[in-house]
C-alpha atoms as a PDB file:
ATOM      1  CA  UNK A   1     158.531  16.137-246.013  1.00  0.00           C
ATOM      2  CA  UNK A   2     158.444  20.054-245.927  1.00  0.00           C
ATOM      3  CA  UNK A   3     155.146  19.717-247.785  1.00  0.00           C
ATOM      4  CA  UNK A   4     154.005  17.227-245.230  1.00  0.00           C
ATOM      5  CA  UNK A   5     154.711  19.919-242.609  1.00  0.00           C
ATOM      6  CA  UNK A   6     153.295  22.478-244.519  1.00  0.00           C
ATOM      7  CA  UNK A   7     150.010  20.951-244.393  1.00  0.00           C
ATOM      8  CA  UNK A   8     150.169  19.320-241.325  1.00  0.00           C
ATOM      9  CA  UNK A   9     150.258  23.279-239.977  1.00  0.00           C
ATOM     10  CA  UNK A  10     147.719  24.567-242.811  1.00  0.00           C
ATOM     11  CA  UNK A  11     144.998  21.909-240.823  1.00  0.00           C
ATOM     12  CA  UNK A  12     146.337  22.853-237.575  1.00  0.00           C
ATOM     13  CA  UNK A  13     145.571  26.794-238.081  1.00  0.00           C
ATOM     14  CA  UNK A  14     142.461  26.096-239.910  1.00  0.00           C
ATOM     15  CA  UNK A  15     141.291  23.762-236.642  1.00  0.00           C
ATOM     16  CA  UNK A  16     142.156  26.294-234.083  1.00  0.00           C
ATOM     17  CA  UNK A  17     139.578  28.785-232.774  1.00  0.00           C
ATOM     18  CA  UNK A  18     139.488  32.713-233.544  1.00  0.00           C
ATOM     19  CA  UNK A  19     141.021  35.513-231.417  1.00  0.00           C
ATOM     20  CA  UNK A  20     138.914  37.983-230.767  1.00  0.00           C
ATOM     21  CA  UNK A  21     139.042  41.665-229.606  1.00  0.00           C
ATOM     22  CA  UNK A  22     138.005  40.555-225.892  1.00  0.00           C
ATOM     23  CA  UNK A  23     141.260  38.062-225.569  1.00  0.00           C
ATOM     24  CA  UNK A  24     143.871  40.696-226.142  1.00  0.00           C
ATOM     25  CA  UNK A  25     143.636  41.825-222.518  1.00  0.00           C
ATOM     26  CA  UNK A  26     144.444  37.944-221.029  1.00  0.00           C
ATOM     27  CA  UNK A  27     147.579  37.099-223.444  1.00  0.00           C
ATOM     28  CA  UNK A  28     149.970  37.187-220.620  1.00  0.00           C
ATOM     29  CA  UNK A  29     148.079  35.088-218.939  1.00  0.00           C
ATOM     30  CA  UNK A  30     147.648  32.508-221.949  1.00  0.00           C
ATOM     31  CA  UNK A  31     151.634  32.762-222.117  1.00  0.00           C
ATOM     32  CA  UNK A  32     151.677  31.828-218.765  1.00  0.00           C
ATOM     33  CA  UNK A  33     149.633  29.179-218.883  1.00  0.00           C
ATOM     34  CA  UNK A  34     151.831  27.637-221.823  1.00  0.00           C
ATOM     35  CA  UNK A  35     154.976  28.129-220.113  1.00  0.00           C
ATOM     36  CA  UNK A  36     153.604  26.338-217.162  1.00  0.00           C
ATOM     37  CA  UNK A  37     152.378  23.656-218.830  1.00  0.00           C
ATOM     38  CA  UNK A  38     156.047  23.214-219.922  1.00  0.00           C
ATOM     39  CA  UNK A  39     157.439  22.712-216.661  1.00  0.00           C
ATOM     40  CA  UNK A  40     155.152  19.353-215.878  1.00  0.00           C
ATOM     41  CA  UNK A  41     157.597  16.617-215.126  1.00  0.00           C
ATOM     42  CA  UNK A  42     156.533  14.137-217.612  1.00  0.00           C
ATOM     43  CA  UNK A  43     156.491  16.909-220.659  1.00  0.00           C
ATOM     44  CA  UNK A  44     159.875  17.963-219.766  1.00  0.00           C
ATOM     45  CA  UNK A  45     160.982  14.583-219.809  1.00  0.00           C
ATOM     46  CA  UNK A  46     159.871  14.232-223.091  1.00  0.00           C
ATOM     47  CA  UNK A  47     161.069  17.841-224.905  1.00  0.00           C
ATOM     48  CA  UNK A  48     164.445  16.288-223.245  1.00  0.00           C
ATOM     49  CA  UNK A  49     164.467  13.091-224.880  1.00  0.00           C
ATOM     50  CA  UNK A  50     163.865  14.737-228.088  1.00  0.00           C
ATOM     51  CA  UNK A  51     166.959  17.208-227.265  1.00  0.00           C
ATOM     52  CA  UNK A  52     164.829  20.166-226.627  1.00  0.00           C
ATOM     53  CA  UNK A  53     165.554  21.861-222.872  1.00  0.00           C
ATOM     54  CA  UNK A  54     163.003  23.092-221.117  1.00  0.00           C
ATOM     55  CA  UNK A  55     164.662  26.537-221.346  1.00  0.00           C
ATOM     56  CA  UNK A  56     164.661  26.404-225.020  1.00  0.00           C
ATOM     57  CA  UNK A  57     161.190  25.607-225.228  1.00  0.00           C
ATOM     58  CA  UNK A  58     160.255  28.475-222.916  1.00  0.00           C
ATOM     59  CA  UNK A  59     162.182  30.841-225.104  1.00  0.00           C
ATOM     60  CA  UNK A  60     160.381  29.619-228.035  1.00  0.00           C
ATOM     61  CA  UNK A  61     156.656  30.618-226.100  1.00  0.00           C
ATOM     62  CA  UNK A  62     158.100  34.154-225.137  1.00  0.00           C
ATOM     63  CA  UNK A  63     158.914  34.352-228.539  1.00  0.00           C
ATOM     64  CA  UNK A  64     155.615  33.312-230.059  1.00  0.00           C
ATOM     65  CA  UNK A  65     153.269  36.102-231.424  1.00  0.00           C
ATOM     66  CA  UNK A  66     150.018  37.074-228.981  1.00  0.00           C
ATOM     67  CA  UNK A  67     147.982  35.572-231.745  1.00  0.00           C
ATOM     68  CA  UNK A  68     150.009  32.309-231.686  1.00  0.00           C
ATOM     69  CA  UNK A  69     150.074  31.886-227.932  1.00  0.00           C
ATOM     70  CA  UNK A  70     146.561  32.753-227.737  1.00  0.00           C
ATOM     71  CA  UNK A  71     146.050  29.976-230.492  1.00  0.00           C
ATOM     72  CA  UNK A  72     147.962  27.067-228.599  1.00  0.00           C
ATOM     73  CA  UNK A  73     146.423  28.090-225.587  1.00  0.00           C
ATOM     74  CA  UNK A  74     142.633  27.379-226.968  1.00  0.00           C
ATOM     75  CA  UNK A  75     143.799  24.498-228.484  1.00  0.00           C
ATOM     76  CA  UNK A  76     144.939  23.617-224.565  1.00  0.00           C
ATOM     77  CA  UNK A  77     141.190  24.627-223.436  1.00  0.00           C
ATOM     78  CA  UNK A  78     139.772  22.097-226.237  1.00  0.00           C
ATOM     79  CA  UNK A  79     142.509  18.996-225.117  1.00  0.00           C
ATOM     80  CA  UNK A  80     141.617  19.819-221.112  1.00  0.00           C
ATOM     81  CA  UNK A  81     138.245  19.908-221.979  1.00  0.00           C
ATOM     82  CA  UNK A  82     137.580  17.196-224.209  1.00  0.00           C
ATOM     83  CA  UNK A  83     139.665  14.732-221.671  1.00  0.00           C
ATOM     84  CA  UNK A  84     140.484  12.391-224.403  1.00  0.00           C
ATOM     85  CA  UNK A  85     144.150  12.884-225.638  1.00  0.00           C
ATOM     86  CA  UNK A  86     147.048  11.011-223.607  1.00  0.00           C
ATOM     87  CA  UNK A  87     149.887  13.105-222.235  1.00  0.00           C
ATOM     88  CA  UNK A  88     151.890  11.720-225.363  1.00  0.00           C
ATOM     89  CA  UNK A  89     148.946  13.338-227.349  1.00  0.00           C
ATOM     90  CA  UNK A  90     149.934  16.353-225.829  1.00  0.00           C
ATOM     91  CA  UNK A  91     153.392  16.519-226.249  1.00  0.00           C
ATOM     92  CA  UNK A  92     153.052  15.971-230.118  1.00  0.00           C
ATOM     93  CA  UNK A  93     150.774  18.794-230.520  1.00  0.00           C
ATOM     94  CA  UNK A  94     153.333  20.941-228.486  1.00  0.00           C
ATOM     95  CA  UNK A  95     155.978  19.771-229.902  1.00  0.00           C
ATOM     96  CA  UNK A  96     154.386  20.472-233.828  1.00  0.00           C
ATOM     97  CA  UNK A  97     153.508  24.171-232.676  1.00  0.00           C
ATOM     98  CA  UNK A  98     157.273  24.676-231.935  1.00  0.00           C
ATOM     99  CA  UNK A  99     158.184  23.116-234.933  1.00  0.00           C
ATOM    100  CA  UNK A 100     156.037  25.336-237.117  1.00  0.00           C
ATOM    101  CA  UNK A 101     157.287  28.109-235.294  1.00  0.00           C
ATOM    102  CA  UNK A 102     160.518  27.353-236.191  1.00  0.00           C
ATOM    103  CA  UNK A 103     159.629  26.357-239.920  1.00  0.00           C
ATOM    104  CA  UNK A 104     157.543  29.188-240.800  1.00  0.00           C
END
């Protein structure tokens, strides 16, 4: 299972775009943006249902490096953009972020 994770988040950091010198300036913004797309009704919902508070989850962002919020939030960009990924869809890509978070 841990190896399962392991390369579930290997693909996942490989996939998601570069930071680059000109992004340092917006990460509080990018945490921002994260955190807010916490508090919509139907992902806070979910994180509850799998016995994660909306509180936790926040802490979890604020704890989050600048390179890893400004990671998730691209990956964001790419979902918003691309239009095809359910709200579920989403959630589990959320929800894996935090988990590697906590794993690694």
């Amino acid at each position: 299972m841990r190896t399962l994770l392991r390369t579930i988040a290997l693909a996942a950091m490989l996939a998601a775009p570069q930071a680059y010198a000109g992004m340092i300036g917006v990460e509080d913004t990018e945490r921002d943006r994260v955190k807010s797309m916490l508090e919509r009704p139907e992902l806070a919902t979910q994180l509850e249902k799998m016995g994660v508070s909306a509180a936790d989850a926040r802490a979890r962002v604020d704890a989050m490096t600048p390179e890893e919020v400004s990671q998730l939030a691209g990956r964001l960009d790419q979902l918003a953009a691309g239009g095809a990924l359910s709200n579920q869809d989403l959630l589990l890509i959320v929800i894996l972020l935090l988990v590697l978070i906590i794993i690694l």
